[in-house]
PDB file of N, CA and C in Angstrom:
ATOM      1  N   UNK A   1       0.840  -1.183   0.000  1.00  0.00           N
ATOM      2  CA  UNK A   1       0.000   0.000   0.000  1.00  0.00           C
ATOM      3  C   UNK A   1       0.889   1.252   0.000  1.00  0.00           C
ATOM      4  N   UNK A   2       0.570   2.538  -0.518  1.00  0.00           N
ATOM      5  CA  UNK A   2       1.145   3.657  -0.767  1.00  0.00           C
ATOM      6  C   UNK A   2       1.427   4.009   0.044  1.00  0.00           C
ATOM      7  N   UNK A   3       2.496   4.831   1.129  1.00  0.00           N
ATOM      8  CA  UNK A   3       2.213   5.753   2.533  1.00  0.00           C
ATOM      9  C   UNK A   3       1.662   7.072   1.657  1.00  0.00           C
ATOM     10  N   UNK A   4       0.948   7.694   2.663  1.00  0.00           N
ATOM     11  CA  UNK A   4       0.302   8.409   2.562  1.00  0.00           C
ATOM     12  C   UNK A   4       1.358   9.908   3.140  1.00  0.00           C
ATOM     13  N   UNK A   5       1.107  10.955   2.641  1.00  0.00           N
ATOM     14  CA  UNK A   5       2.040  12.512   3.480  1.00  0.00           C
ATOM     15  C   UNK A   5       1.041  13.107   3.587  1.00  0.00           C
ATOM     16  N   UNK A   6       0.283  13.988   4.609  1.00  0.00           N
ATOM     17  CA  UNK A   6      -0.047  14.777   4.983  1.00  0.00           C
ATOM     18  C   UNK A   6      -0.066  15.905   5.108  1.00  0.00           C
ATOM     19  N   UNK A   7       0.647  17.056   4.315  1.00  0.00           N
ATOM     20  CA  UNK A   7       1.212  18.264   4.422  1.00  0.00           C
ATOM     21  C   UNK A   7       0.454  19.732   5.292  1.00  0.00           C
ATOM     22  N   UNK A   8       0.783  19.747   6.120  1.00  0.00           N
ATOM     23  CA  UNK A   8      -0.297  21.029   6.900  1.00  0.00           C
ATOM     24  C   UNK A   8       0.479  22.443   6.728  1.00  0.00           C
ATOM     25  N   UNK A   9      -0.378  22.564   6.093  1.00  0.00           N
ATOM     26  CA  UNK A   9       0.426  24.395   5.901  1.00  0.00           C
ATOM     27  C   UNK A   9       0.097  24.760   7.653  1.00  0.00           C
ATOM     28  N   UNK A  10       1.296  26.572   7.021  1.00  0.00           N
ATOM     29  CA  UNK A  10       1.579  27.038   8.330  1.00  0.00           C
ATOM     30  C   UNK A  10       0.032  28.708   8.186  1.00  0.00           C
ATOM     31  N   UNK A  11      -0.356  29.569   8.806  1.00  0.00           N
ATOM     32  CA  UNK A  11      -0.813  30.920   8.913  1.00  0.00           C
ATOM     33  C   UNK A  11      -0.282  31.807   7.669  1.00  0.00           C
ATOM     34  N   UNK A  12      -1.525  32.107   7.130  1.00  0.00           N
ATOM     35  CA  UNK A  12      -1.042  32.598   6.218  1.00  0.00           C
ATOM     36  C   UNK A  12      -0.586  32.133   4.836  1.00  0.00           C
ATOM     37  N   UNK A  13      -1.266  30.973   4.416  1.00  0.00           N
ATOM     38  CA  UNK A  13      -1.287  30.462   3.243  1.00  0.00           C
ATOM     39  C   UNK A  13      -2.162  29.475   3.254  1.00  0.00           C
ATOM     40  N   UNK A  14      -1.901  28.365   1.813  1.00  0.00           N
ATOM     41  CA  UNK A  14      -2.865  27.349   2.029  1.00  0.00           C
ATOM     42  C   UNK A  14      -2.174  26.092   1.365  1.00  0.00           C
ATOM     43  N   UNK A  15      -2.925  25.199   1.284  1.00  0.00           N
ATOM     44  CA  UNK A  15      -2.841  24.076   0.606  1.00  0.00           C
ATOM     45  C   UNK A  15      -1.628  24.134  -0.186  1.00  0.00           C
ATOM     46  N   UNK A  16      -1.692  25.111  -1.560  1.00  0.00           N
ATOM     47  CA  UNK A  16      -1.183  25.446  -2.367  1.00  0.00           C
ATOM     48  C   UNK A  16       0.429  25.410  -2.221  1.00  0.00           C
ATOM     49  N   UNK A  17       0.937  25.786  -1.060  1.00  0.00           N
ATOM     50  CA  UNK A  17       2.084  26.008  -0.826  1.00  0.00           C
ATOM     51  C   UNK A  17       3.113  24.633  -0.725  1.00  0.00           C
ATOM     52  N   UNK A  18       2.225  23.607  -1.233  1.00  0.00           N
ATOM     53  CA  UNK A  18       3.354  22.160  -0.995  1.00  0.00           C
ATOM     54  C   UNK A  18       3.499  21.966  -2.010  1.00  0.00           C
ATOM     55  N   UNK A  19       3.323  22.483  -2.986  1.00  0.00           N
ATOM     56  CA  UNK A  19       3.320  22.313  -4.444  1.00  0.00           C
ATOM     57  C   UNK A  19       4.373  21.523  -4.863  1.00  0.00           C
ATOM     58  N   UNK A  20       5.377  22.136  -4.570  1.00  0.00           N
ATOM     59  CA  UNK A  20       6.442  21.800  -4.926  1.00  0.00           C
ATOM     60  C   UNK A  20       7.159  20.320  -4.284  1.00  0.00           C
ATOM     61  N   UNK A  21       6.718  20.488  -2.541  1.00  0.00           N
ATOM     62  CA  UNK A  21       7.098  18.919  -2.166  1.00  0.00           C
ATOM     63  C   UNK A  21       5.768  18.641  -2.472  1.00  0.00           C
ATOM     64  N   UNK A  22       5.225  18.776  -2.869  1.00  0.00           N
ATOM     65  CA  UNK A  22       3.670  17.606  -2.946  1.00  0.00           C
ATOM     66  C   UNK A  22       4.386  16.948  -4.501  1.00  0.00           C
ATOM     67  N   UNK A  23       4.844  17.280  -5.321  1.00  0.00           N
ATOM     68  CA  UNK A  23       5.417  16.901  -7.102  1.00  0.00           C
ATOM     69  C   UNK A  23       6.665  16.065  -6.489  1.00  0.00           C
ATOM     70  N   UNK A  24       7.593  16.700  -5.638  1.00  0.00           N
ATOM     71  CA  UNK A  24       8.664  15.852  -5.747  1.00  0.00           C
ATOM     72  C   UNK A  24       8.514  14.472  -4.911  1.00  0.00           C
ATOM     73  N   UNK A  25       7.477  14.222  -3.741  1.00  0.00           N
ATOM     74  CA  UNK A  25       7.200  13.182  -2.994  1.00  0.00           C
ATOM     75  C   UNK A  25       6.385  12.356  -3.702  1.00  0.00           C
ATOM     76  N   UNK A  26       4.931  12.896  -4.740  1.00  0.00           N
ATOM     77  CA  UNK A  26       4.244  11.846  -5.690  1.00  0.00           C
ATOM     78  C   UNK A  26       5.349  11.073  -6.714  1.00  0.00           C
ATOM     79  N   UNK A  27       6.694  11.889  -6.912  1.00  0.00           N
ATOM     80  CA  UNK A  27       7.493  11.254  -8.056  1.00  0.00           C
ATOM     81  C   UNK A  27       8.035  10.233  -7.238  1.00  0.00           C
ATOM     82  N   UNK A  28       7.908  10.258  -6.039  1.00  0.00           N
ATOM     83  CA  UNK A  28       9.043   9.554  -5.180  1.00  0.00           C
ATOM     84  C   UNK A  28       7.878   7.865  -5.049  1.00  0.00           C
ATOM     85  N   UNK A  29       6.453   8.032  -5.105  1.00  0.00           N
ATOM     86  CA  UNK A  29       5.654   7.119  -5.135  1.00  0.00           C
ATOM     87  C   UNK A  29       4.395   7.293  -4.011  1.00  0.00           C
ATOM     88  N   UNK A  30       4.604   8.522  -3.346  1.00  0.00           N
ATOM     89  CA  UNK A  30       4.027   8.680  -2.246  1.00  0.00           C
ATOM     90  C   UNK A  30       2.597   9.200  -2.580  1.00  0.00           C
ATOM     91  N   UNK A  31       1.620   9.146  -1.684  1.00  0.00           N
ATOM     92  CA  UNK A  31       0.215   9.516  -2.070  1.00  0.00           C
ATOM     93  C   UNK A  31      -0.130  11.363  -0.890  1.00  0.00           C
ATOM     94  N   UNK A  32      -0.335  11.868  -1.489  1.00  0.00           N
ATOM     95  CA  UNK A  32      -0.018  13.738  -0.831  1.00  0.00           C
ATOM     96  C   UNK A  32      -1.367  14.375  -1.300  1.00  0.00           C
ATOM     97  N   UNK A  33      -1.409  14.414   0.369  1.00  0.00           N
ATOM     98  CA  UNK A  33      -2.618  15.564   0.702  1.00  0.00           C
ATOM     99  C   UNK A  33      -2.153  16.679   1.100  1.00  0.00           C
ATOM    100  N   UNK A  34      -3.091  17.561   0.398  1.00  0.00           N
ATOM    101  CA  UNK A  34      -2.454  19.181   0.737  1.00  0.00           C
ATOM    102  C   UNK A  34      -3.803  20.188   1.427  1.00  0.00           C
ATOM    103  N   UNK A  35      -3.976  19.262   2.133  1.00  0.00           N
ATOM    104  CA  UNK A  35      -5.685  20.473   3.145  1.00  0.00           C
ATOM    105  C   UNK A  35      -5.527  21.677   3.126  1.00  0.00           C
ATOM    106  N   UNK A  36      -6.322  22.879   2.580  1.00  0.00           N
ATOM    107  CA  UNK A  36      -6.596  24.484   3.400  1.00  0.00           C
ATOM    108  C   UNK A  36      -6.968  24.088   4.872  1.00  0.00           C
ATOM    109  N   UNK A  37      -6.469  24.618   5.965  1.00  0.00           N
ATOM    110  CA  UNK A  37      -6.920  24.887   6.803  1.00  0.00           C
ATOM    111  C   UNK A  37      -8.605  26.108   6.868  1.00  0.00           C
ATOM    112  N   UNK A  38      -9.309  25.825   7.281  1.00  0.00           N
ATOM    113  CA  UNK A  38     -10.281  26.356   7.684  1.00  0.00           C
ATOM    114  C   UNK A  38     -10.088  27.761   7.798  1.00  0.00           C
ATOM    115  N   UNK A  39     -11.192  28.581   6.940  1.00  0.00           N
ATOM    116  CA  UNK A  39     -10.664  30.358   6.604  1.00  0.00           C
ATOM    117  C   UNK A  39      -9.282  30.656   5.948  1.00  0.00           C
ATOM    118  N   UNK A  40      -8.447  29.807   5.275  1.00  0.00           N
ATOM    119  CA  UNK A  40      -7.263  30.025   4.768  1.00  0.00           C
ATOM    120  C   UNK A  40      -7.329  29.769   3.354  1.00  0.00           C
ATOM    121  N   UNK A  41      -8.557  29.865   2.940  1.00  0.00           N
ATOM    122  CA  UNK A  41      -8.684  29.879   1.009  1.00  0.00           C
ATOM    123  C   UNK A  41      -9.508  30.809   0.833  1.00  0.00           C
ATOM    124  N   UNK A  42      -7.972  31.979   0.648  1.00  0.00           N
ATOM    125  CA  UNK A  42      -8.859  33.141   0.110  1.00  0.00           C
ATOM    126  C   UNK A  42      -7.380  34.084  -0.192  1.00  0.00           C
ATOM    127  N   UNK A  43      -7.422  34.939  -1.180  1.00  0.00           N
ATOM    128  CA  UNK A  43      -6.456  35.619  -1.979  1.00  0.00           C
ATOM    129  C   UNK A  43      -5.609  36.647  -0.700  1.00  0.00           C
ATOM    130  N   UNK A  44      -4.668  36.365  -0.715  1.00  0.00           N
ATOM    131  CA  UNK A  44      -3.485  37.283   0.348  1.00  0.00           C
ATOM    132  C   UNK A  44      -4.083  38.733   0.274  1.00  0.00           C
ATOM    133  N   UNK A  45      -4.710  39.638  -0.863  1.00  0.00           N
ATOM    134  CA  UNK A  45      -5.078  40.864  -0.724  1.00  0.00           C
ATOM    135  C   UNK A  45      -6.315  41.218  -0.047  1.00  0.00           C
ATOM    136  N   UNK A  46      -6.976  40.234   0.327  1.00  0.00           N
ATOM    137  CA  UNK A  46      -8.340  40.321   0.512  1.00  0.00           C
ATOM    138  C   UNK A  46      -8.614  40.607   2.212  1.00  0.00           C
ATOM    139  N   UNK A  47      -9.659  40.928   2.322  1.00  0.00           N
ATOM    140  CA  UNK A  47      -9.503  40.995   4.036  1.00  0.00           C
ATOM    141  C   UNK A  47      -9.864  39.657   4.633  1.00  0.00           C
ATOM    142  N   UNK A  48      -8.998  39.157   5.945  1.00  0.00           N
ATOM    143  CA  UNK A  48      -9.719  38.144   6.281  1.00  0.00           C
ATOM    144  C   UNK A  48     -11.178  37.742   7.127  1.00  0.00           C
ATOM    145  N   UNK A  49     -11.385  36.464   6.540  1.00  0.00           N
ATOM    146  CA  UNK A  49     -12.833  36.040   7.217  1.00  0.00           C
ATOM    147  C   UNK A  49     -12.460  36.363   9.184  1.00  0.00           C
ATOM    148  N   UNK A  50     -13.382  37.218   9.417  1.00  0.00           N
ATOM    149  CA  UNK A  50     -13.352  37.265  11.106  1.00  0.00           C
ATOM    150  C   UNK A  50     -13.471  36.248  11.415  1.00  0.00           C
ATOM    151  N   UNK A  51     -13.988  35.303  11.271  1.00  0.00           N
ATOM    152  CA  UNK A  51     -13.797  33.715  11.867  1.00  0.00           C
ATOM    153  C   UNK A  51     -12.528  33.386  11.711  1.00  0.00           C
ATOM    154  N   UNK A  52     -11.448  33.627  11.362  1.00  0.00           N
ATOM    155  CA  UNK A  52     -10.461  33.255  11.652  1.00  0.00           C
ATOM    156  C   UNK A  52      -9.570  33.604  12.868  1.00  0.00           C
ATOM    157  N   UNK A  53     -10.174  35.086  13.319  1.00  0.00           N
ATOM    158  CA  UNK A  53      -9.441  35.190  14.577  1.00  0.00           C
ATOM    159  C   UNK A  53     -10.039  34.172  15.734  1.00  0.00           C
ATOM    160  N   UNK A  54     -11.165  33.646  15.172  1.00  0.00           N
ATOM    161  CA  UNK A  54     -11.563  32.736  16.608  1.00  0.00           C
ATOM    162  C   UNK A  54     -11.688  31.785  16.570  1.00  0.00           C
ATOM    163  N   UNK A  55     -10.935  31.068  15.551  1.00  0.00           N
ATOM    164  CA  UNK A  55     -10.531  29.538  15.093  1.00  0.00           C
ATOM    165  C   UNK A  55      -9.562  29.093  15.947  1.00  0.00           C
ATOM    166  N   UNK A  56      -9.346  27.991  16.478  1.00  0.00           N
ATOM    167  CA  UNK A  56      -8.883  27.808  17.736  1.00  0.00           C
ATOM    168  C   UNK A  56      -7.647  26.553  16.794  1.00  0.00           C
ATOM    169  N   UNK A  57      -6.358  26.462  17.534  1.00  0.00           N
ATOM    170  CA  UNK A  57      -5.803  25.305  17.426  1.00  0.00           C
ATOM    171  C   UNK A  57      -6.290  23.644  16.879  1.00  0.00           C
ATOM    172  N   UNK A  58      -7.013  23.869  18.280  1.00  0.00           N
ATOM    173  CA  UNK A  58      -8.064  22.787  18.110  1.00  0.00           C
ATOM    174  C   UNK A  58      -8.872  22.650  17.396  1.00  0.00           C
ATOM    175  N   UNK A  59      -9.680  23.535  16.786  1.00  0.00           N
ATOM    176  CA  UNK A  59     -10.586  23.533  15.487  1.00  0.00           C
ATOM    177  C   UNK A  59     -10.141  22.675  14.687  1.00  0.00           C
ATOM    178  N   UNK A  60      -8.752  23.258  14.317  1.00  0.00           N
ATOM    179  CA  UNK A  60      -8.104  23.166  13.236  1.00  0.00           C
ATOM    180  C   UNK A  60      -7.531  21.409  13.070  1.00  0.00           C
ATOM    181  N   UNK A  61      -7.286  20.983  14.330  1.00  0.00           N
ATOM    182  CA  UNK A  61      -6.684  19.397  14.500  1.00  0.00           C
ATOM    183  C   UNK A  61      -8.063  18.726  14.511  1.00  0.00           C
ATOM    184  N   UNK A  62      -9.263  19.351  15.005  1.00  0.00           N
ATOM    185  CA  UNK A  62     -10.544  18.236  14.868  1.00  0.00           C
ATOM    186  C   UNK A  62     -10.971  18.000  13.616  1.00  0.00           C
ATOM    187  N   UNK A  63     -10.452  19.351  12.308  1.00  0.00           N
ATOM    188  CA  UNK A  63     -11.271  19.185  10.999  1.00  0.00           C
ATOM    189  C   UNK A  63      -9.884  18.248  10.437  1.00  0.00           C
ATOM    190  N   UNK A  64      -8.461  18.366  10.765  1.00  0.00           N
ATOM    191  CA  UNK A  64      -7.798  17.137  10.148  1.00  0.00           C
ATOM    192  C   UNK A  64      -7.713  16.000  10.478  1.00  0.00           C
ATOM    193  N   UNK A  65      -8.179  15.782  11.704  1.00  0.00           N
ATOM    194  CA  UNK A  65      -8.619  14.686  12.643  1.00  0.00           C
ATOM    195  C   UNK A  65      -9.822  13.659  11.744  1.00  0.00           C
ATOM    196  N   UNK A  66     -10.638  14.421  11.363  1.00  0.00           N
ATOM    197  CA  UNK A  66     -11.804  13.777  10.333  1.00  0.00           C
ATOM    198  C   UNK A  66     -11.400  13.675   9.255  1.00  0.00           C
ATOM    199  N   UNK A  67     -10.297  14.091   8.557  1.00  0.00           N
ATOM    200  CA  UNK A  67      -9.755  13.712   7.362  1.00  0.00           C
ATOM    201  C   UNK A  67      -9.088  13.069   7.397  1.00  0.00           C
ATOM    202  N   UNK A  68      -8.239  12.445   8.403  1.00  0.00           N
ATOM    203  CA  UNK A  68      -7.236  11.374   8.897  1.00  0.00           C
ATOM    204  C   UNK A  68      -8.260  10.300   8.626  1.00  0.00           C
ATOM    205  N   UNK A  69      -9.267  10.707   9.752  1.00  0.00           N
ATOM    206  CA  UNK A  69     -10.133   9.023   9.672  1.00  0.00           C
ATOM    207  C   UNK A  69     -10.938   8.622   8.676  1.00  0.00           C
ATOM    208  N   UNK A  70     -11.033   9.358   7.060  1.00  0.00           N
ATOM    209  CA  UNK A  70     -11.025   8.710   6.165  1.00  0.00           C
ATOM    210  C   UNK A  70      -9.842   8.707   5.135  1.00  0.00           C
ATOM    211  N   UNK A  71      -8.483   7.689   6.111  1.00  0.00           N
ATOM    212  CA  UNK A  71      -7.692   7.074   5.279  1.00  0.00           C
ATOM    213  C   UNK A  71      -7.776   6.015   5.783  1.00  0.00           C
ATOM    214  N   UNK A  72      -7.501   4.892   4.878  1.00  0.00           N
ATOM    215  CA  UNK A  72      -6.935   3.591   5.263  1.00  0.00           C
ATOM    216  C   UNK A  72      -6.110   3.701   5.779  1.00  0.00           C
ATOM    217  N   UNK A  73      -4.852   3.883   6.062  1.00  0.00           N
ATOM    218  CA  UNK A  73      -3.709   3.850   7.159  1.00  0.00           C
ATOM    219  C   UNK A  73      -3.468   5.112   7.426  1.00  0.00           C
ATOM    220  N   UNK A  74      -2.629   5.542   8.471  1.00  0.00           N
ATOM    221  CA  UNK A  74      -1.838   6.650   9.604  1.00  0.00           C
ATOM    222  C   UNK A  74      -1.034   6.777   7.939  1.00  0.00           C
ATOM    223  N   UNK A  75      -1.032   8.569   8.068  1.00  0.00           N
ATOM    224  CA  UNK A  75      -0.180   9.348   7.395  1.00  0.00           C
ATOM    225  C   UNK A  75       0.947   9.751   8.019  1.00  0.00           C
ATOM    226  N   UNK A  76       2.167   9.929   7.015  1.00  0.00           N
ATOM    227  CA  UNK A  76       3.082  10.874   7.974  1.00  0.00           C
ATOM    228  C   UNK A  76       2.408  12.341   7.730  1.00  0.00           C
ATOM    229  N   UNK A  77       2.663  12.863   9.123  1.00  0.00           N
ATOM    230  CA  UNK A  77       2.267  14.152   9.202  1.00  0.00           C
ATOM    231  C   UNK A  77       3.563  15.125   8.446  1.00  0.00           C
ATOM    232  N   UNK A  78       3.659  16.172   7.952  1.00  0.00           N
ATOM    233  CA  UNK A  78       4.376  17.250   7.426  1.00  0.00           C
ATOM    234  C   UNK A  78       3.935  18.669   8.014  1.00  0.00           C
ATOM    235  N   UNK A  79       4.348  19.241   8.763  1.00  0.00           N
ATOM    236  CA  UNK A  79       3.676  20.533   9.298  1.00  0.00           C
ATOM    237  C   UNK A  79       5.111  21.726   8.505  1.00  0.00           C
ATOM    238  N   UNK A  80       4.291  23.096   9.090  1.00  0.00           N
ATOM    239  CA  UNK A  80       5.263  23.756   8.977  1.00  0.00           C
ATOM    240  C   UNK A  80       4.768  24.827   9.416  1.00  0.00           C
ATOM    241  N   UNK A  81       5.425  25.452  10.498  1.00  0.00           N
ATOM    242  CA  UNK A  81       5.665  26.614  11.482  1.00  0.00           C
ATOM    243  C   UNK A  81       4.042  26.054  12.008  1.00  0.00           C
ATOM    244  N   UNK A  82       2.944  26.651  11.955  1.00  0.00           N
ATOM    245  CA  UNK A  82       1.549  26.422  12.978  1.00  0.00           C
ATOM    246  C   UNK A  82       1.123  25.299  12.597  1.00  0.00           C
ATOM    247  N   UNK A  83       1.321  24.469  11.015  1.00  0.00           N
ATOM    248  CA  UNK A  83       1.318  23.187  10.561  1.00  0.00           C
ATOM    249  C   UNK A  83       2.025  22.373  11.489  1.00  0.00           C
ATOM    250  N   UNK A  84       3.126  22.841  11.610  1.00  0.00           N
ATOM    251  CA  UNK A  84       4.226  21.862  12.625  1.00  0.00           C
ATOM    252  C   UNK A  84       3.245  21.283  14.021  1.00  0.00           C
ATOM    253  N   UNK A  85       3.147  22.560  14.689  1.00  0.00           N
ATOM    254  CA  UNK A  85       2.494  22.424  15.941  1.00  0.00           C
ATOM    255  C   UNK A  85       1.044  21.288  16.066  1.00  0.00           C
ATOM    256  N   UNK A  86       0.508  21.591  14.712  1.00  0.00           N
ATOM    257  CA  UNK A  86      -0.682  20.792  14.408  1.00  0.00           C
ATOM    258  C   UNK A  86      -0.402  19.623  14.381  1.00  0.00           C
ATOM    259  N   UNK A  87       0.909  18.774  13.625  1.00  0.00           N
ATOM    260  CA  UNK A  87       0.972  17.578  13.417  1.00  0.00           C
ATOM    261  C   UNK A  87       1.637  17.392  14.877  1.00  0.00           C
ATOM    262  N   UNK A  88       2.344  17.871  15.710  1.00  0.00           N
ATOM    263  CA  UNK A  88       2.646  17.356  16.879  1.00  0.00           C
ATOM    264  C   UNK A  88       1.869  16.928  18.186  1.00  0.00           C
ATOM    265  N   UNK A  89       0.095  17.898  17.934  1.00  0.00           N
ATOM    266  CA  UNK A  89      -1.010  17.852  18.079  1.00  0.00           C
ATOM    267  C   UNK A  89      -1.806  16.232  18.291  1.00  0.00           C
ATOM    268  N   UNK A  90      -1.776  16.645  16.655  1.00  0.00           N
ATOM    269  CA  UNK A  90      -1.945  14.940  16.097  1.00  0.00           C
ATOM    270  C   UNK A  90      -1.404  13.791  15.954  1.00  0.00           C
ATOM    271  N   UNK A  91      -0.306  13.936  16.578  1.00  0.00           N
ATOM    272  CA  UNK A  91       1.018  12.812  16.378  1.00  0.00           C
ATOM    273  C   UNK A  91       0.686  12.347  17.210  1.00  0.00           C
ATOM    274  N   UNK A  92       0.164  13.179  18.693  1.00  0.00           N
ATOM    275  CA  UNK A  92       0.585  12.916  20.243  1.00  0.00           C
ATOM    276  C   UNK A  92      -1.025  12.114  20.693  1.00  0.00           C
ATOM    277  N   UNK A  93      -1.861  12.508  19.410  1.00  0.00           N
ATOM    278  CA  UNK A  93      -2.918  11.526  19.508  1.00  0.00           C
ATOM    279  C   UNK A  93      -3.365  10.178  19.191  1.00  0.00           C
ATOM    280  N   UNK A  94      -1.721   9.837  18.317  1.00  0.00           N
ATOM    281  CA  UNK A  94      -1.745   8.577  17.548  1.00  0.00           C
ATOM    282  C   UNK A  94      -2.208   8.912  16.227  1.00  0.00           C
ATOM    283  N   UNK A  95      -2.413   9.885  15.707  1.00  0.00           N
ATOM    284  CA  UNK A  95      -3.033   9.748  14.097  1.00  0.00           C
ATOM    285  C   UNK A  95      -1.783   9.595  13.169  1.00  0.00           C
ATOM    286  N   UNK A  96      -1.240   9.639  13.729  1.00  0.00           N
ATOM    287  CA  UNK A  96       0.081   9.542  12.486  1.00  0.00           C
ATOM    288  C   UNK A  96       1.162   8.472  12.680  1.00  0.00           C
ATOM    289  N   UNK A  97       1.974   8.309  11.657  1.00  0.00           N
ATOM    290  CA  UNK A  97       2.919   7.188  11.068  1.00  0.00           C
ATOM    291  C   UNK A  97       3.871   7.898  11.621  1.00  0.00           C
ATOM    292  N   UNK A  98       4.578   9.118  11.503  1.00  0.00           N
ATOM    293  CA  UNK A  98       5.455   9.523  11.624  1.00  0.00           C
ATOM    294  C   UNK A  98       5.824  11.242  11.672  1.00  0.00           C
ATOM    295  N   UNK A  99       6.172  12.196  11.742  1.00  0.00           N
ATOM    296  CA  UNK A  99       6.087  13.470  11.962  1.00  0.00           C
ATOM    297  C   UNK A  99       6.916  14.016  11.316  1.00  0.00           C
ATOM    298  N   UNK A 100       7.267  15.216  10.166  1.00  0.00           N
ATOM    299  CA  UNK A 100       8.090  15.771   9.525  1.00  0.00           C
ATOM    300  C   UNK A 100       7.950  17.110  10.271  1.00  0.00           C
ATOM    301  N   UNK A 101       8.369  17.733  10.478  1.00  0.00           N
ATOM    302  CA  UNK A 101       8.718  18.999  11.350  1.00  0.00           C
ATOM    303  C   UNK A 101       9.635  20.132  10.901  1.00  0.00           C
ATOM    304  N   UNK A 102       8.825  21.271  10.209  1.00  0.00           N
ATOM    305  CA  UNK A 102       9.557  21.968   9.685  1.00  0.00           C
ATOM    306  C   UNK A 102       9.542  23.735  10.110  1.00  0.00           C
ATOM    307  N   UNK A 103      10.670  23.865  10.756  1.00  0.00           N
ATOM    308  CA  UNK A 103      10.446  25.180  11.593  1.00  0.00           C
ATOM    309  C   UNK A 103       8.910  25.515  12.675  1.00  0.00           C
ATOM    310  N   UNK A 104       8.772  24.632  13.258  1.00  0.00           N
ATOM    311  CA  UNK A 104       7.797  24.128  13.943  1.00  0.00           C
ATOM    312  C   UNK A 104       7.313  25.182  14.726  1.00  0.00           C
ATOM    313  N   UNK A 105       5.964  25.695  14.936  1.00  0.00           N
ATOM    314  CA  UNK A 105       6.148  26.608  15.984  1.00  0.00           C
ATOM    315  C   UNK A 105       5.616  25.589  17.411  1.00  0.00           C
ATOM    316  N   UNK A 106       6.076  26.429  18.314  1.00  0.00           N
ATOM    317  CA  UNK A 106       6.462  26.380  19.848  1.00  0.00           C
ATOM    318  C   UNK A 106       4.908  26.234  20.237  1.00  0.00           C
ATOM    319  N   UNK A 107       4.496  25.481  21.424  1.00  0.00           N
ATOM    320  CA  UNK A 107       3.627  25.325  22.257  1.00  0.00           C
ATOM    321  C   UNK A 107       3.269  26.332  22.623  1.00  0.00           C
ATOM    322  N   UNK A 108       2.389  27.308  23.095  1.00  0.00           N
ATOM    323  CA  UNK A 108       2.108  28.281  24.507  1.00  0.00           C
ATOM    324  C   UNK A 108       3.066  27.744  25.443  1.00  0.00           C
ATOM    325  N   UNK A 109       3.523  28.955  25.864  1.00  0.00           N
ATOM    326  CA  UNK A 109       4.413  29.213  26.922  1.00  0.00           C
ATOM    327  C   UNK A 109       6.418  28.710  26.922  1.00  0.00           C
ATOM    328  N   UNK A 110       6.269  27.977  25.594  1.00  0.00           N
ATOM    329  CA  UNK A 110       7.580  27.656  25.515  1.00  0.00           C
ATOM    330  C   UNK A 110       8.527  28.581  24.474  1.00  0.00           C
ATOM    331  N   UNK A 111       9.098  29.389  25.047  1.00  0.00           N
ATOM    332  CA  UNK A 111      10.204  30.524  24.143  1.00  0.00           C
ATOM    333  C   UNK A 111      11.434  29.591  23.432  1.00  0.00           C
ATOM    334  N   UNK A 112      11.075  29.524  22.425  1.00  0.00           N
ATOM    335  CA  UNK A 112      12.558  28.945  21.766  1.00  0.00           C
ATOM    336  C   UNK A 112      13.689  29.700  21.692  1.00  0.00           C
ATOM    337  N   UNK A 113      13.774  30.997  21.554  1.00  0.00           N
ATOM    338  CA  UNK A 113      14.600  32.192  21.657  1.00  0.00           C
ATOM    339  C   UNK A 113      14.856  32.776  22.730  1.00  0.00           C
ATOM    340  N   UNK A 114      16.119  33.063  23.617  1.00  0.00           N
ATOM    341  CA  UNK A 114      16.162  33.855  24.840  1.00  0.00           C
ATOM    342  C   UNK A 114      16.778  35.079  24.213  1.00  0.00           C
ATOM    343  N   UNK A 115      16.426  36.137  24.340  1.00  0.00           N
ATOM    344  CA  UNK A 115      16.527  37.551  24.085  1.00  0.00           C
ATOM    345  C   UNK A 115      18.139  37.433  24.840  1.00  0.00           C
TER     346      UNK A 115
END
């Protein structure tokens, strides 16, 4: 069976943005999902949907949470920067094969940077 990649964009973009690893991982044999996050398909000039300021973390892991559970097997997760945080989210729930982690952002309350 295929593994499956998961790609979770980060704030501030969408789906769109794996483009490039979404082409080079299908060449590789892999099967690649590229989800909008919820309020995040819509043109960078535009104003955003107010529902997005009150979209919660969690929102966001329960609507990929339901897209997980229609796959046949655990995806590796792929996050990146608020993507990251999401698949570590979901990792820590068991939905995933494995975790790609890319400039990940930080939990609440944990400073990766000391001034």
């Amino acid at each position: 069976m295929t593994e499956t990649i998961m790609m979770i964009h980060g704030m501030w973009c969408g789906g769109w943005c794996w483009e490039n690893y979404k082409q080079f991982f299908q060449e590789k044999g892999y099967h690649c999902i590229t989800p909008t996050l919820r309020f995040h398909d819509m043109d960078p000039d535009e104003t955003p949907d107010p529902q997005l300021g009150t979209t919660s973390l969690l929102d966001y892991a329960e609507d990929l949470e339901k897209e997980i559970n229609r796959l046949e097997i655990l995806p590796i997760l792929m996050g990146h920067s608020m993507g990251g945080l999401l698949a570590q989210i979901l990792g820590s729930q068991g939905l995933a094969k494995a975790l790609i982690l890319l400039i990940s952002a930080s939990p609440r309350g944990i400073m990766a940077f000391n001034p």
